[in-house]
N, C-alpha and C. Protein backbone atom coordinates (compact mmCIF):
# COMPACT_ATOMS: atom_id res chain seq x y z
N UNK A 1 114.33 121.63 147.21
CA UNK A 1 113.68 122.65 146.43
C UNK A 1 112.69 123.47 147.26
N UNK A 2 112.58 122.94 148.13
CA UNK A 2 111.39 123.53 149.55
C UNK A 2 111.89 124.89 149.59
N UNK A 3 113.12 125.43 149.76
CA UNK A 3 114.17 126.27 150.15
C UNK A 3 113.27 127.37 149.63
N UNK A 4 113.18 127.16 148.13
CA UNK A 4 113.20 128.30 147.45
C UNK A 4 110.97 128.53 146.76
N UNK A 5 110.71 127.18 147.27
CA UNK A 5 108.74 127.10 146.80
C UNK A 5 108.49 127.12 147.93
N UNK A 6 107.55 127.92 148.05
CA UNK A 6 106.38 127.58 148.92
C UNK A 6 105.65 126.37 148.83
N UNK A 7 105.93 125.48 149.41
CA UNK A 7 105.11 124.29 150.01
C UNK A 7 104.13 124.15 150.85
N UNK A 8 102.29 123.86 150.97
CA UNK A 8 101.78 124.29 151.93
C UNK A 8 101.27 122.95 152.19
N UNK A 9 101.38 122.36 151.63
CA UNK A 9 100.63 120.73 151.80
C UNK A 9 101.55 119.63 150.81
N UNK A 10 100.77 118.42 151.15
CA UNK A 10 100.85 116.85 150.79
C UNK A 10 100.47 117.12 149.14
N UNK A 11 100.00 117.78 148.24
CA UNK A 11 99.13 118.19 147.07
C UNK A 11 100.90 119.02 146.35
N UNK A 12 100.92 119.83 147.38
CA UNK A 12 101.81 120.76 146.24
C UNK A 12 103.53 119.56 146.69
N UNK A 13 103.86 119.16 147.56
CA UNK A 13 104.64 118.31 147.55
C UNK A 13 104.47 116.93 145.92
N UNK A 14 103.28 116.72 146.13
CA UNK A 14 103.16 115.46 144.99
C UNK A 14 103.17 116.47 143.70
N UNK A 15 103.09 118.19 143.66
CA UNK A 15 103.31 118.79 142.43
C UNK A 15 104.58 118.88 142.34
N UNK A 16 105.38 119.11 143.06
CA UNK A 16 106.94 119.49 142.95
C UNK A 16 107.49 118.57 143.08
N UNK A 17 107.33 117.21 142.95
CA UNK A 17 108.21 115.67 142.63
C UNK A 17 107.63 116.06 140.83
N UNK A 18 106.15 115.84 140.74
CA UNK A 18 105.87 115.65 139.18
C UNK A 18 106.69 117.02 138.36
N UNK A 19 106.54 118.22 138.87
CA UNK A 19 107.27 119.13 138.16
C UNK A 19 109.18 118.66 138.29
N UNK A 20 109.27 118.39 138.84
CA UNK A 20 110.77 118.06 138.95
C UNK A 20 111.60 117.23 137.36
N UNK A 21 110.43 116.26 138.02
CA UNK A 21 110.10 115.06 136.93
C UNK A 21 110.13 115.91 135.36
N UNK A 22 109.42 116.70 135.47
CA UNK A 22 108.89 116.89 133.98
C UNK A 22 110.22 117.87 133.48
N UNK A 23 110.13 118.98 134.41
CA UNK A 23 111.38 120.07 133.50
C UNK A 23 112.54 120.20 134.52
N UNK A 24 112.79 119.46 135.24
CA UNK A 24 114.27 119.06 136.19
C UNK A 24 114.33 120.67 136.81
N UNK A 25 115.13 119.79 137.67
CA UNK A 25 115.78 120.80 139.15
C UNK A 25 115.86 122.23 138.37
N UNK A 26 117.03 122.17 137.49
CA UNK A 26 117.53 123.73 137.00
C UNK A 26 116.81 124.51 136.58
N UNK A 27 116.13 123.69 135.96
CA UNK A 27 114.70 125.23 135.44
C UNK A 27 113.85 125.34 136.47
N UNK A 28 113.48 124.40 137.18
CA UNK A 28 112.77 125.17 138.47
C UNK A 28 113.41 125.74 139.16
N UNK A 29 114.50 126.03 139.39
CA UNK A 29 115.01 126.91 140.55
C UNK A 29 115.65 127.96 139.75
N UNK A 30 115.47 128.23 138.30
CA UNK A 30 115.73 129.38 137.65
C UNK A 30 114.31 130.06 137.46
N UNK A 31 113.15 129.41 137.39
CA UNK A 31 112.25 129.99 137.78
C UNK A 31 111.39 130.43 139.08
N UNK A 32 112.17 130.12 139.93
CA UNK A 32 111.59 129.98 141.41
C UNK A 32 112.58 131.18 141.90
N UNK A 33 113.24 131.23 141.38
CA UNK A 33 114.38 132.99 141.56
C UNK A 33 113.78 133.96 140.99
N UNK A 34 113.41 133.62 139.55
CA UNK A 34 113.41 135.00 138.79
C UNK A 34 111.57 135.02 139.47
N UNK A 35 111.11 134.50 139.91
CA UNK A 35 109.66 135.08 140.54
C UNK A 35 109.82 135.52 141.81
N UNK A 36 110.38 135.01 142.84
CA UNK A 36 110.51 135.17 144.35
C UNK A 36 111.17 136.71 144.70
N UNK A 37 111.92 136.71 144.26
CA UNK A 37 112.05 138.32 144.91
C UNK A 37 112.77 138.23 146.29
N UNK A 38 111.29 138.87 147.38
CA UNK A 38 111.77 139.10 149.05
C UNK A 38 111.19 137.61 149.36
N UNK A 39 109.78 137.22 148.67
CA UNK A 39 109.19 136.23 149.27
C UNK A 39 109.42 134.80 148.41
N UNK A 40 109.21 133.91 148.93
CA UNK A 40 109.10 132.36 148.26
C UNK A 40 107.95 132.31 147.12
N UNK A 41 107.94 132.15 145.81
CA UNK A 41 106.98 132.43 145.14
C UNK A 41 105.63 131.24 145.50
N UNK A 42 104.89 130.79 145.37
CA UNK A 42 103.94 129.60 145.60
C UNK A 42 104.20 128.84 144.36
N UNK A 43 103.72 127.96 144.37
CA UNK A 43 103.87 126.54 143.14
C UNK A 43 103.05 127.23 142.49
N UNK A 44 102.03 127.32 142.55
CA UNK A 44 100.87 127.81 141.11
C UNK A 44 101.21 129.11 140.82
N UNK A 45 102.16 129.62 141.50
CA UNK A 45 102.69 131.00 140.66
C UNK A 45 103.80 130.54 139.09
N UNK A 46 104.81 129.47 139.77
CA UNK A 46 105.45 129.31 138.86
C UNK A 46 104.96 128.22 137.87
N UNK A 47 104.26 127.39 138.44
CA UNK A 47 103.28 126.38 137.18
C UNK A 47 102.58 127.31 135.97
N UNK A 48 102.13 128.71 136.53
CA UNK A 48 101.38 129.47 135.20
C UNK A 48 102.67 130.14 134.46
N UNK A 49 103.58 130.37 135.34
CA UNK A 49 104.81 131.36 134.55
C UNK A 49 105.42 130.30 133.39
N UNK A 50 105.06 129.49 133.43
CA UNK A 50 106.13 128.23 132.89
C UNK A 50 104.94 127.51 131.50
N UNK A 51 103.55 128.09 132.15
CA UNK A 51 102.76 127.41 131.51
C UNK A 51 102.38 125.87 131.12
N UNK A 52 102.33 126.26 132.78
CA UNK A 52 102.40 124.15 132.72
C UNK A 52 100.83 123.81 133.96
N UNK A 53 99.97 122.94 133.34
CA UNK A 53 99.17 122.67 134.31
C UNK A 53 99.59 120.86 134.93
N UNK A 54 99.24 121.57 136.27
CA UNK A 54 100.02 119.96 136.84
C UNK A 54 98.43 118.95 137.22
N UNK A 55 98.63 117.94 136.74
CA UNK A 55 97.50 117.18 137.64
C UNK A 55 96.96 117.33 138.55
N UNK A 56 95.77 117.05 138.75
CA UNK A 56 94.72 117.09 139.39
C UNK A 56 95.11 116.26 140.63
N UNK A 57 94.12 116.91 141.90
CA UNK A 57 94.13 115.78 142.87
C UNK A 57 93.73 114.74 142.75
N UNK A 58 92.96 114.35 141.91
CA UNK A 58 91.85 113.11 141.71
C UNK A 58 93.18 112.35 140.77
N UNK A 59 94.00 112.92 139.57
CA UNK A 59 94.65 112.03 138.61
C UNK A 59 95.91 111.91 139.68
N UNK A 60 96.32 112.53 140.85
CA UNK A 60 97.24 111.83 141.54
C UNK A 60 96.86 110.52 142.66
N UNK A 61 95.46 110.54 143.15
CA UNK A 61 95.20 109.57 143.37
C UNK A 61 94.94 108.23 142.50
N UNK A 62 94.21 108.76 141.14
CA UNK A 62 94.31 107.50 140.72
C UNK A 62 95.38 106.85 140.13
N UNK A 63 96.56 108.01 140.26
CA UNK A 63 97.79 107.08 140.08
C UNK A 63 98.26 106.15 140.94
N UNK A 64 98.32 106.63 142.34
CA UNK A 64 98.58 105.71 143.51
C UNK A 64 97.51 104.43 143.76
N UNK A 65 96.57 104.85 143.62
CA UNK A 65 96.17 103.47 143.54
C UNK A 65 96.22 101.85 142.55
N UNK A 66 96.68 102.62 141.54
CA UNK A 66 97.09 102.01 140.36
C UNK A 66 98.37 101.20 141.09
N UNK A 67 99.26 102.28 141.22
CA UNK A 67 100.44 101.64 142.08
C UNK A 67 100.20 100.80 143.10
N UNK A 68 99.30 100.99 144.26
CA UNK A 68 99.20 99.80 145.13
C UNK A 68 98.47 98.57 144.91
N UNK A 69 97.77 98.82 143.79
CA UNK A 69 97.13 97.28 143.17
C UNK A 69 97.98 96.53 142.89
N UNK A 70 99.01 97.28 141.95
CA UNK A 70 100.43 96.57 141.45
C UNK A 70 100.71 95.65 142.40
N UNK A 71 101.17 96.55 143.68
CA UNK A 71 102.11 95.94 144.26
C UNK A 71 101.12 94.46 145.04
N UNK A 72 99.85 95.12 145.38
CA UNK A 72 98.85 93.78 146.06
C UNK A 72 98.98 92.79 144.96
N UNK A 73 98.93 92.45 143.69
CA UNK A 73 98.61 91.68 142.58
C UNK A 73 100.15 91.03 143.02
N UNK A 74 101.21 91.71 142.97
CA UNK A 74 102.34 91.18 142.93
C UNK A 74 102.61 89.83 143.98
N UNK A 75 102.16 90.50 145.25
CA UNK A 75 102.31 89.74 146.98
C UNK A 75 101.15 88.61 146.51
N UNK A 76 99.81 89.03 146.10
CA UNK A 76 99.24 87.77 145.71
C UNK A 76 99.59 86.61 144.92
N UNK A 77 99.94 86.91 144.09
CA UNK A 77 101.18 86.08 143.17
C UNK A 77 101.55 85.08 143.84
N UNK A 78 102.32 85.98 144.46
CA UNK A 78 103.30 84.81 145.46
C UNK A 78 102.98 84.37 146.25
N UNK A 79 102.38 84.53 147.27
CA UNK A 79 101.35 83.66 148.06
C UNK A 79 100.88 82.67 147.13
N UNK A 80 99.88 82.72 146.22
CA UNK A 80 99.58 81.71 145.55
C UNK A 80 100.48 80.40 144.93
N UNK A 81 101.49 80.95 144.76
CA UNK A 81 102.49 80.27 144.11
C UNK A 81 103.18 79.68 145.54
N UNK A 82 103.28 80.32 146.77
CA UNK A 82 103.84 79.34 147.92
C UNK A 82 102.64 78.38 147.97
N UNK A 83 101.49 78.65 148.14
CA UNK A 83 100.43 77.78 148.91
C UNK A 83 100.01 77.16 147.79
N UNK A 84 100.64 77.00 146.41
CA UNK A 84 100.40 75.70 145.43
C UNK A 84 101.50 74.95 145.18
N UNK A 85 102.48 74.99 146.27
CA UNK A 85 103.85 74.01 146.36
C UNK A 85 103.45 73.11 147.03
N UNK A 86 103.82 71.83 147.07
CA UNK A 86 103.90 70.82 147.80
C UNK A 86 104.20 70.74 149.48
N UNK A 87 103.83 70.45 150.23
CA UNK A 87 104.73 70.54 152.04
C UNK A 87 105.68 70.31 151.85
N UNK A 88 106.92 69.41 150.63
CA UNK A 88 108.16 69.44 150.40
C UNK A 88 109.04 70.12 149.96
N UNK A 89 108.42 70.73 148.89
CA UNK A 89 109.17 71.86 148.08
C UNK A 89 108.94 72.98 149.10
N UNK A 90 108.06 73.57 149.81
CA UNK A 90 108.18 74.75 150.24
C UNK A 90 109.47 74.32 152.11
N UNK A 91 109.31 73.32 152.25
CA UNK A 91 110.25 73.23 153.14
C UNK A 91 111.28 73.30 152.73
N UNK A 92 112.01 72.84 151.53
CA UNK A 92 113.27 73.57 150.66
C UNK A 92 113.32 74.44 149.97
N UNK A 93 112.22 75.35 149.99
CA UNK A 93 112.87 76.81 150.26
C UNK A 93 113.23 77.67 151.28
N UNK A 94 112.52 76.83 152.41
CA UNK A 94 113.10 77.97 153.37
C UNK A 94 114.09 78.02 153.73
């Protein structure tokens, strides 16, 4: 979709996965035509044409971090659960 948005950063990349997400490929690239013209239109050109406000930098971080707690809570888990096996049982799992 780069092809046809102006992409200038890590920010409008994490907008154009969430816009993707929200109103799919075809309407963005039916709106990313009918704005562009000679030039590539920018993301916040077509986010207002569409009337859509995309998250904040701050609500995309605190999504990711949300996500990597997940995944730390998860690995802790299991660690815990190896290092409360017996020296027997964990030698038959490996």
């Amino acid at each position: 979709m780069e092809h046809l948005i102006r992409v200038q950063n890590d920010y409008d990349r994490q907008v154009l996965a969430w816009l993707r997400g929200r109103i799919g490929d075809a309407a963005l690239q039916t709106a990313a035509l009918r704005l562009g013209g000679q030039r590539k239109p920018y993301l916040s050109t077509i986010c207002r044409s569409l009337g859509i406000r995309p998250p904040s930098r701050r609500q995309f971080a605190a999504e990711a971090a949300r996500m990597h707690r997940a995944v730390g809570d998860t690995y802790l888990a299991r660690i815990r659960e190896i290092l409360g096996q017996s020296p027997a049982e964990a030698a038959l799992r490996q």
